[in-house]
C-alpha atoms as a PDB file:
ATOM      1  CA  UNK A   1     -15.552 -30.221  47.022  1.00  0.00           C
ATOM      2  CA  UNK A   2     -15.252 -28.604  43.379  1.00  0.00           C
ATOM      3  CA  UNK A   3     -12.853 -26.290  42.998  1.00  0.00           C
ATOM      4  CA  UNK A   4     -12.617 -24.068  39.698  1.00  0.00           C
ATOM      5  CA  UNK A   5      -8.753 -23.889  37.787  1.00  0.00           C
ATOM      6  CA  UNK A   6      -8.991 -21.241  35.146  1.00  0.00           C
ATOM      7  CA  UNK A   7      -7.814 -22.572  31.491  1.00  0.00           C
ATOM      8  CA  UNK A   8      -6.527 -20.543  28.805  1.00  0.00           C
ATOM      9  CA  UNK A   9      -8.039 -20.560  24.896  1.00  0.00           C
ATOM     10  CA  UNK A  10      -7.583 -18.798  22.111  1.00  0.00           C
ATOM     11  CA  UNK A  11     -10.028 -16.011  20.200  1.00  0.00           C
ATOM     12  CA  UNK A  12      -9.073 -15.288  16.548  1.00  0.00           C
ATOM     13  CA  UNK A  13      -9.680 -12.227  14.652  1.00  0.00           C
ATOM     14  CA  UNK A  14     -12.376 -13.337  11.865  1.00  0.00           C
ATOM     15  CA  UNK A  15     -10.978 -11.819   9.173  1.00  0.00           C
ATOM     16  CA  UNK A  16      -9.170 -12.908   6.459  1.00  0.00           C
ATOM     17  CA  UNK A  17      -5.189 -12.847   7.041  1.00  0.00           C
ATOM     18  CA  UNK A  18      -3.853  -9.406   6.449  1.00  0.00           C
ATOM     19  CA  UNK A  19      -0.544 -11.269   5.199  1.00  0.00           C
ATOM     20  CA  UNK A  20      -1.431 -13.147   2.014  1.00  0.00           C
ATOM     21  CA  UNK A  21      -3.233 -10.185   1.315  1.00  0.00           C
ATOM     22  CA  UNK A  22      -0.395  -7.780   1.517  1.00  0.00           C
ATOM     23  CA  UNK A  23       1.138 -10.549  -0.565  1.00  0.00           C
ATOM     24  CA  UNK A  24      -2.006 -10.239  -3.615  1.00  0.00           C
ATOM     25  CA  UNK A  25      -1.580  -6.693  -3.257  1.00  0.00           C
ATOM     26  CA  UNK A  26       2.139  -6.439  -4.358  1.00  0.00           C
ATOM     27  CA  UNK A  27       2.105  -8.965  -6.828  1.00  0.00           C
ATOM     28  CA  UNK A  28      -0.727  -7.522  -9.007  1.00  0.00           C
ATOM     29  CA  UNK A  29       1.199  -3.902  -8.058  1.00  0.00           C
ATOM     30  CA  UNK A  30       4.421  -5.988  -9.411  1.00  0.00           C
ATOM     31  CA  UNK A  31       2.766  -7.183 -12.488  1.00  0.00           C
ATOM     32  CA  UNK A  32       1.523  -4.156 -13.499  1.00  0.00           C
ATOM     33  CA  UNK A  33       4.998  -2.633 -13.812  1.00  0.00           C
ATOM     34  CA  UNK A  34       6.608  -5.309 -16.031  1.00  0.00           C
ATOM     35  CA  UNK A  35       4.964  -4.222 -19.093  1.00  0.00           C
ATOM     36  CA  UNK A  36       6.176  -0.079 -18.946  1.00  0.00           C
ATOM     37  CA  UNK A  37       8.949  -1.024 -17.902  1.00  0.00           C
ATOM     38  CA  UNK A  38      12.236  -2.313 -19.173  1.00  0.00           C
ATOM     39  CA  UNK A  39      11.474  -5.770 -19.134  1.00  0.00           C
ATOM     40  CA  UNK A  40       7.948  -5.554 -21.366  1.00  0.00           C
ATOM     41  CA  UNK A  41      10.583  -3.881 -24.204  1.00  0.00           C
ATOM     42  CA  UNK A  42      11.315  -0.417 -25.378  1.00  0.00           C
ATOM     43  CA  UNK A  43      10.456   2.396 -25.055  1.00  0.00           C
ATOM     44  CA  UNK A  44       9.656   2.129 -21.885  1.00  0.00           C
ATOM     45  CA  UNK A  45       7.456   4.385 -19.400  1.00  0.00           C
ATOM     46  CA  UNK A  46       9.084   7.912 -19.578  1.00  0.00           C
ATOM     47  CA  UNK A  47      10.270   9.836 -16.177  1.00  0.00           C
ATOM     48  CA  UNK A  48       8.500  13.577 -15.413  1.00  0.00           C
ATOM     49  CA  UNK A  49      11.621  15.329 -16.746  1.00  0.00           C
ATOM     50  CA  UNK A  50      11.142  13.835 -20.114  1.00  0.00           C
ATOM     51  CA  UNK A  51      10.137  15.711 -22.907  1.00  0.00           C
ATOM     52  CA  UNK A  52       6.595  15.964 -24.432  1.00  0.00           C
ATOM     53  CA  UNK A  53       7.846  14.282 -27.305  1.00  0.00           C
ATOM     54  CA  UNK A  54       9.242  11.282 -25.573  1.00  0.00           C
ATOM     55  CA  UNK A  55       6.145  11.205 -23.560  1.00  0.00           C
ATOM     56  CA  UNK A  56       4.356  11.337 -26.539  1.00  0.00           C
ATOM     57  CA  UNK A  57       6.350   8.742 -28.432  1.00  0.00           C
ATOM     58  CA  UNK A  58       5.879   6.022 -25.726  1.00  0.00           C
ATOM     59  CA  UNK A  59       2.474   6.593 -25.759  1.00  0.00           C
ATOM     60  CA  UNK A  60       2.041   6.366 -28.841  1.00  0.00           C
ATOM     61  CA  UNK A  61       4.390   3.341 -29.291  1.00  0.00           C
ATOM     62  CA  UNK A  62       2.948   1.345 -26.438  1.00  0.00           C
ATOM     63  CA  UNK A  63      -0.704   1.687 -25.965  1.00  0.00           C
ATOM     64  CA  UNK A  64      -1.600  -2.064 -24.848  1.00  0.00           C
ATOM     65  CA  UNK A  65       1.220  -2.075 -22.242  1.00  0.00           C
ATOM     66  CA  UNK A  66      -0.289   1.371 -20.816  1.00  0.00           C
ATOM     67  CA  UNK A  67      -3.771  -0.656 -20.809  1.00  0.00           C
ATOM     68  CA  UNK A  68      -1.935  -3.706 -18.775  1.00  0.00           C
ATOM     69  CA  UNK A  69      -0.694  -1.567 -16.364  1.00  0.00           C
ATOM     70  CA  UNK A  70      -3.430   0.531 -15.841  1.00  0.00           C
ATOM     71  CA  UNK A  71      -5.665  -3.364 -15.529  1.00  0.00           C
ATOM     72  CA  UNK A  72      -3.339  -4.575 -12.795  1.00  0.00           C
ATOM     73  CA  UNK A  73      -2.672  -1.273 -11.184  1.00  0.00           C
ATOM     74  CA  UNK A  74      -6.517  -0.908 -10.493  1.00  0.00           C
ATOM     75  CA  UNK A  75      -6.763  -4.637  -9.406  1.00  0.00           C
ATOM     76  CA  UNK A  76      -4.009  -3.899  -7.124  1.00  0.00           C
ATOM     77  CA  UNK A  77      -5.553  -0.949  -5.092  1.00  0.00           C
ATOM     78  CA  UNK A  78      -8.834  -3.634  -4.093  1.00  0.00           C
ATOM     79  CA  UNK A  79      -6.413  -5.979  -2.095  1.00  0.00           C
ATOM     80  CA  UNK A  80      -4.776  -2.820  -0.446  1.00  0.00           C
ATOM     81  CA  UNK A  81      -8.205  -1.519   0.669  1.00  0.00           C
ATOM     82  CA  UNK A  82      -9.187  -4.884   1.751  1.00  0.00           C
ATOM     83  CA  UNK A  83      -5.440  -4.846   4.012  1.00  0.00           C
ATOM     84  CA  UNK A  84      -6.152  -1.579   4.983  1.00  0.00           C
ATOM     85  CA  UNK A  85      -9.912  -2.477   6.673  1.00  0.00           C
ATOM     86  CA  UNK A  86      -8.565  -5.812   7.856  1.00  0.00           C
ATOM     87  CA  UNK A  87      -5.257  -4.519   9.462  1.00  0.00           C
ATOM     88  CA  UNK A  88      -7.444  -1.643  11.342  1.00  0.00           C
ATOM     89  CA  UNK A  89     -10.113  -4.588  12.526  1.00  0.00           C
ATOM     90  CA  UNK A  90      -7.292  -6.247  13.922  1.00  0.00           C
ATOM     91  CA  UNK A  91      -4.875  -3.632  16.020  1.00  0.00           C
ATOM     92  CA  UNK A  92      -8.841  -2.676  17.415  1.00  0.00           C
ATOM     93  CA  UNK A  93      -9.600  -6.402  18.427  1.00  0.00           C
ATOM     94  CA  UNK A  94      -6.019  -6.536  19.479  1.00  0.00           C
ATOM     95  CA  UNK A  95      -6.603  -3.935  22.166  1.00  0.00           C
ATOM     96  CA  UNK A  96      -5.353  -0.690  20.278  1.00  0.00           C
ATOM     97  CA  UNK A  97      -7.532   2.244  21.148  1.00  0.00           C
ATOM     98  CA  UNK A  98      -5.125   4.702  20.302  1.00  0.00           C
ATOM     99  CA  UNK A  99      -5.520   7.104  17.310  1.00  0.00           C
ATOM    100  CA  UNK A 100      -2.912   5.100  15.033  1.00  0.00           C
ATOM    101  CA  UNK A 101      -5.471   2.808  13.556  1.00  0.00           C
ATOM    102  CA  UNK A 102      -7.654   5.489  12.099  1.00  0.00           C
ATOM    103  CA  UNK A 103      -4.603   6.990  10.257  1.00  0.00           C
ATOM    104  CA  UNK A 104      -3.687   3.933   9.052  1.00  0.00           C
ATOM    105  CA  UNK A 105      -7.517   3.719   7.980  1.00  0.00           C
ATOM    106  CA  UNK A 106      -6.962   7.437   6.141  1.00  0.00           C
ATOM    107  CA  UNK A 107      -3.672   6.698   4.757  1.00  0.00           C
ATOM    108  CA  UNK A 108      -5.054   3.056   3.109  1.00  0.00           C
ATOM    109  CA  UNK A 109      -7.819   4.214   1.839  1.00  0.00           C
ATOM    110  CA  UNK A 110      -6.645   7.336   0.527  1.00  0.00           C
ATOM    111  CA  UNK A 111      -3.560   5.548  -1.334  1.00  0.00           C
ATOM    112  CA  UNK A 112      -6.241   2.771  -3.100  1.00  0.00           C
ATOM    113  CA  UNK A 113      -8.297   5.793  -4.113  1.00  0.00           C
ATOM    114  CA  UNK A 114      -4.898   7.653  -5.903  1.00  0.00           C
ATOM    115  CA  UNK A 115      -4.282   4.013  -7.320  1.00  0.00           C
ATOM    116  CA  UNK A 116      -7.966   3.453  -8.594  1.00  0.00           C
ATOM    117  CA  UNK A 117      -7.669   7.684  -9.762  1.00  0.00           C
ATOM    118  CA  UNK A 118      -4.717   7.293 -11.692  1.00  0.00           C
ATOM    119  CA  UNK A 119      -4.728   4.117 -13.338  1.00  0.00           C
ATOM    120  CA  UNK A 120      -8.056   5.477 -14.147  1.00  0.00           C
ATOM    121  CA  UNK A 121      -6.179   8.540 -16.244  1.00  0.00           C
ATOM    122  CA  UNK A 122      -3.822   5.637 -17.319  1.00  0.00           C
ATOM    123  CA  UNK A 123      -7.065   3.891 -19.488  1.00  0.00           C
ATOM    124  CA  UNK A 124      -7.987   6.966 -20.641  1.00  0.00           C
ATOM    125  CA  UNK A 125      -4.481   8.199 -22.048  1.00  0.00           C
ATOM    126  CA  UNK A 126      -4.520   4.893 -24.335  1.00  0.00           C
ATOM    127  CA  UNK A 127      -7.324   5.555 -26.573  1.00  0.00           C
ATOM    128  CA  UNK A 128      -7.281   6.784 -30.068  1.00  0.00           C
ATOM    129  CA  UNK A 129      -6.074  10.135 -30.401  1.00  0.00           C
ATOM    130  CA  UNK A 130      -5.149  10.811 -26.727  1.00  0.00           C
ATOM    131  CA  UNK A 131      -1.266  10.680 -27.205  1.00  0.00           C
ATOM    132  CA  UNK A 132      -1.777  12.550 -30.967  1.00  0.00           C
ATOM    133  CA  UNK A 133      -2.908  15.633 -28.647  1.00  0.00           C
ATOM    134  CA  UNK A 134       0.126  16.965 -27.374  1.00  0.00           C
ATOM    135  CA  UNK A 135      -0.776  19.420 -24.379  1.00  0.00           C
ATOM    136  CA  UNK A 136      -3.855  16.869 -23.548  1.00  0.00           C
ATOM    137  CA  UNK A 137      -1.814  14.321 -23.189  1.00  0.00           C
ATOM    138  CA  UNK A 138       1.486  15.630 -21.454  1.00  0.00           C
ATOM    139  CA  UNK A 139      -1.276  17.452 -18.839  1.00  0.00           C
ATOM    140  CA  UNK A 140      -3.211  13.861 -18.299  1.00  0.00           C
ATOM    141  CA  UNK A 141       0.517  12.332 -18.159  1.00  0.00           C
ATOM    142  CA  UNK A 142       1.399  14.963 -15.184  1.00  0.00           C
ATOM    143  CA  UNK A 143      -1.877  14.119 -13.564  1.00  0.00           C
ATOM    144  CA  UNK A 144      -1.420  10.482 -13.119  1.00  0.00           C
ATOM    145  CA  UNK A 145       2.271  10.771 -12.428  1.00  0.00           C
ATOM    146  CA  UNK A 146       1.233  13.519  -9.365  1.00  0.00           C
ATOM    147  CA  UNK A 147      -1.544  10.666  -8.140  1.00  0.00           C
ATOM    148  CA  UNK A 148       1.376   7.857  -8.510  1.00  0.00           C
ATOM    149  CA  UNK A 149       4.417   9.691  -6.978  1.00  0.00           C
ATOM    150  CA  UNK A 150       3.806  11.906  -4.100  1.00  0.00           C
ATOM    151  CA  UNK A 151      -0.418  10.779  -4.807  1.00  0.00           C
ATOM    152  CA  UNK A 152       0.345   7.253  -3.103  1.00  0.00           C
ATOM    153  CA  UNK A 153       4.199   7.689  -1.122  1.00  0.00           C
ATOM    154  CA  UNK A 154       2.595  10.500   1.356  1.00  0.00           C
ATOM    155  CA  UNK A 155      -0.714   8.358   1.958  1.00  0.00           C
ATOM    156  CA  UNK A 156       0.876   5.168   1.746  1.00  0.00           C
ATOM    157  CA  UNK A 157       3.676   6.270   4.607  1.00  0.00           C
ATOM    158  CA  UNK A 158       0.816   6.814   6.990  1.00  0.00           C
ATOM    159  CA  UNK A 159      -0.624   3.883   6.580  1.00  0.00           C
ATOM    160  CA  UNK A 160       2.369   2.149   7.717  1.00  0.00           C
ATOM    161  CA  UNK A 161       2.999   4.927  10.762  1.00  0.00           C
ATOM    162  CA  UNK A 162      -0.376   4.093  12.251  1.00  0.00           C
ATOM    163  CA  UNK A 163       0.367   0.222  11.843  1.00  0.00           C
ATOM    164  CA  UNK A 164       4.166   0.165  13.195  1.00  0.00           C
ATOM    165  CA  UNK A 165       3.601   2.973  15.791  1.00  0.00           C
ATOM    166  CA  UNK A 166       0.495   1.625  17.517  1.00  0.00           C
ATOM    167  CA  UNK A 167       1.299  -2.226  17.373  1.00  0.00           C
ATOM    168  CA  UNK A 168       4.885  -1.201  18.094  1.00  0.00           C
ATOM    169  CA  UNK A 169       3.781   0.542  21.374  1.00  0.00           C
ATOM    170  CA  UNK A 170       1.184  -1.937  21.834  1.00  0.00           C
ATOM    171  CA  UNK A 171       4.344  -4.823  21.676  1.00  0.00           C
ATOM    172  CA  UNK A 172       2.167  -6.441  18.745  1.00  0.00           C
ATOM    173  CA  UNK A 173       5.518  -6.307  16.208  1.00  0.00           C
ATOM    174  CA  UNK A 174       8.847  -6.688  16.759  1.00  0.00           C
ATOM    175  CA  UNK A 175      10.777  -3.141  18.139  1.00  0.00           C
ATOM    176  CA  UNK A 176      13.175  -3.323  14.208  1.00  0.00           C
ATOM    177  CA  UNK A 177       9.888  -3.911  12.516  1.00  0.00           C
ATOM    178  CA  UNK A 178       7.816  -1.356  14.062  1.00  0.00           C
ATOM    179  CA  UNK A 179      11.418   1.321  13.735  1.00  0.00           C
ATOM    180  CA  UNK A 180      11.670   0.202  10.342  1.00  0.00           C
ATOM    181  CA  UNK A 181       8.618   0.900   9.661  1.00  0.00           C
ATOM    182  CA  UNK A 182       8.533   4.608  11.149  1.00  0.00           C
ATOM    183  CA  UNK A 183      11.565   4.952   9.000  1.00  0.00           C
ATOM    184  CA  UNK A 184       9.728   4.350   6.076  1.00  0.00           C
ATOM    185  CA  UNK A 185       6.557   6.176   7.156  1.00  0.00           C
ATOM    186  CA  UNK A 186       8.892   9.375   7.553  1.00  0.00           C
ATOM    187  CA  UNK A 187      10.567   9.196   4.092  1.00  0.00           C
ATOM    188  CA  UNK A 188       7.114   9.042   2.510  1.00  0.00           C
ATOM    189  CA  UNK A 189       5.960  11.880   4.149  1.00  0.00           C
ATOM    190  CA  UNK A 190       9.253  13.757   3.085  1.00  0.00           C
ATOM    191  CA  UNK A 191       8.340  12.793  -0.790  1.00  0.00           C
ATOM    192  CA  UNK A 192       5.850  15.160  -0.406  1.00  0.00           C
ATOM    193  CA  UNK A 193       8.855  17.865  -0.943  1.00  0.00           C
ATOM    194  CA  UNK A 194       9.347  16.002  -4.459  1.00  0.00           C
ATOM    195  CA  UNK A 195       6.344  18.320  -5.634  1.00  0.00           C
ATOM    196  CA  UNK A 196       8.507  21.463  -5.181  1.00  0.00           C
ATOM    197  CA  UNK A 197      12.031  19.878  -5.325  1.00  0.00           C
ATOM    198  CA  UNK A 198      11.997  17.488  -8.447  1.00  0.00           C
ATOM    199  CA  UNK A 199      15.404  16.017  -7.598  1.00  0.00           C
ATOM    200  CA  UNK A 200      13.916  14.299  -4.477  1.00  0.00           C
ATOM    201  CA  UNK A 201      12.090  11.969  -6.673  1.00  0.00           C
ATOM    202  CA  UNK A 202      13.954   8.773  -4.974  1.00  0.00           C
ATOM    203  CA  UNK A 203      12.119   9.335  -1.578  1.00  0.00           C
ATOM    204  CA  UNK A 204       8.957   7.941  -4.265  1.00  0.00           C
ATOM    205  CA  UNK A 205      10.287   4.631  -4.663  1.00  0.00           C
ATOM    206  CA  UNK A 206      12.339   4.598  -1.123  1.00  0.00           C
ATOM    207  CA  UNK A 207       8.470   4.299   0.531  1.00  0.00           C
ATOM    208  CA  UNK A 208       7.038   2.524  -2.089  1.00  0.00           C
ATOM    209  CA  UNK A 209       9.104  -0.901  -2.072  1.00  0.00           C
ATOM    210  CA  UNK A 210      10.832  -1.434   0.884  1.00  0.00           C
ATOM    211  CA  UNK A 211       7.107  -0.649   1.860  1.00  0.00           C
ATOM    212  CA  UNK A 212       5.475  -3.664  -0.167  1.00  0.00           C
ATOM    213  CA  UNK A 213       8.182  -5.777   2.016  1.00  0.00           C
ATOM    214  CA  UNK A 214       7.582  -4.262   5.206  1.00  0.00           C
ATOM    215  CA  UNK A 215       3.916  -4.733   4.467  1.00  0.00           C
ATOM    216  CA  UNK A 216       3.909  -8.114   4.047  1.00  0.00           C
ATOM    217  CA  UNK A 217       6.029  -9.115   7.071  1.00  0.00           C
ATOM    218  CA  UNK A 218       3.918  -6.827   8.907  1.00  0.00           C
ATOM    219  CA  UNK A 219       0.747  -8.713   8.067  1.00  0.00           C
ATOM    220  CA  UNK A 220       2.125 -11.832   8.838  1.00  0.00           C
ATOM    221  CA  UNK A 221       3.963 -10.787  12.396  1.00  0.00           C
ATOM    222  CA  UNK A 222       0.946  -8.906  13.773  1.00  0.00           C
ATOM    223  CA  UNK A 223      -0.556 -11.372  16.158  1.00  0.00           C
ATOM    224  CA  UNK A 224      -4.168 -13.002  14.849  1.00  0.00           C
ATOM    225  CA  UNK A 225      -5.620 -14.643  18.623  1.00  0.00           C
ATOM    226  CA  UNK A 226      -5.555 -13.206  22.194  1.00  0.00           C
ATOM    227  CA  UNK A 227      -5.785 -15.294  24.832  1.00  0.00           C
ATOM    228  CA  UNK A 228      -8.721 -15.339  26.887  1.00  0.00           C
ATOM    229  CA  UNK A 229      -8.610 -17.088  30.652  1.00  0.00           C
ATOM    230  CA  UNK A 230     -11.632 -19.018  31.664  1.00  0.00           C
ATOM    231  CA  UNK A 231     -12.992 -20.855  34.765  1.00  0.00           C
ATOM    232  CA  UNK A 232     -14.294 -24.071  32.830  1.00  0.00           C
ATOM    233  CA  UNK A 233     -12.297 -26.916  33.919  1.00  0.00           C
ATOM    234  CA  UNK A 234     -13.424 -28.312  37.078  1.00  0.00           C
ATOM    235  CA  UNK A 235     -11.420 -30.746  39.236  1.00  0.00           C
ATOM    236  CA  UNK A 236     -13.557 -32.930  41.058  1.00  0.00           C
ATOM    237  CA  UNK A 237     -11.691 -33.631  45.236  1.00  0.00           C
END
């Protein structure tokens, strides 16, 4: 008599792991700060209350660190597309068939298109004559700042909602990860208030980096293999 005893194996997600890409993504993102910033020297890349003529003074100061940050800032948005596709592959082989996916889908892509747009605007603010042009410049200079502040914290905080609410209720992320997450989703969708109320300019970087961290454990807690049961070992009585 052969009788059938069901075994369990694996099936992985063939992608590539959402993870060290989160990781890539934040360290080119990283990178491409150090250079406007206070540790690539003075002065250093000016805030949207600033005058024109501090604006125009760093500008005009600093053209190659613009260029750097604008070269790392526009590598940085391919690796958040690629996380973006990936992570959405993934809840959907995972079993999630709610709607959270496709806003994460909306929200990724639409944050590596601001990133690609205003790094972009970045490039073209360093050339010759550019930061000489006073209301050119300061108008370019609010026009990359919109696509950076607000531009990526409101589409970046969806992302994250449709990754921590659906794999949250789908119990594919731990319950802090996926509240912490919704926490962070929420304040980036308040930052779109900064537009109107200039003093809320913290909610900007209040998504942004506790983001890149909750990004990367993210990618590396969601689950990559469901199990699948199967009637292939035989016992022979």
């Amino acid at each position: 008599m052969t009788a059938s005893v069901p075994s369990t194996s694996y099936k992985r997600h063939a992608g590539p792991h959402i993870g060290v890409v989160a990781c890539v993504f934040v360290g080119l993102f990283i990178v491409g700060l150090f250079p406007v910033t206070a540790f690539g020297g003075k002065p250093y890349f000016p805030g949207p209350a600033e005058s024109l003529d501090t604006i125009a003074a760093f500008f005009q100061a600093r053209p190659s660190a613009v260029l750097l940050c604008a070269f790392f800032q526009f590598g940085a948005a391919i690796p958040l597309g690629l996380f973006t596709a990936s992570a959405v592959s993934q809840l959907r082989f995972l079993g999630v068939r709610a709607a959270g996916p496709n806003i994460a889908l909306f929200g990724g892509f639409a944050t590596a298109f601001t990133m690609i747009t205003a790094s972009s605007v970045l490039w073209t603010m360093t050339y010759p004559g550019i930061a000489q042009a006073g209301p050119l410049l300061q108008a370019l200079y609010r026009f990359a700042f919109a696509l950076g502040g607000p531009g990526f914290s409101v589409p970046f905080g969806l992302l994250i909602a449709g990754i921590s609410v659906s794999a949250g209720l789908a119990r594919l992320l731990p319950k802090w990860l996926a509240i912490v997450g919704v926490v962070i989703a929420a304040i980036g969708e308040l930052s779109w208030l900064q537009i109107v109320f200039p003093k809320l300019l913290p909610l900007i970087p209040l998504t942004r980096f506790p983001g890149f961290i909750w990004l990367i454990i993210a990618g590396f807690a969601l689950p990559r293999a469901i199990k699948t049961s199967e009637a292939m070992n035989r016992i022979e009585t």
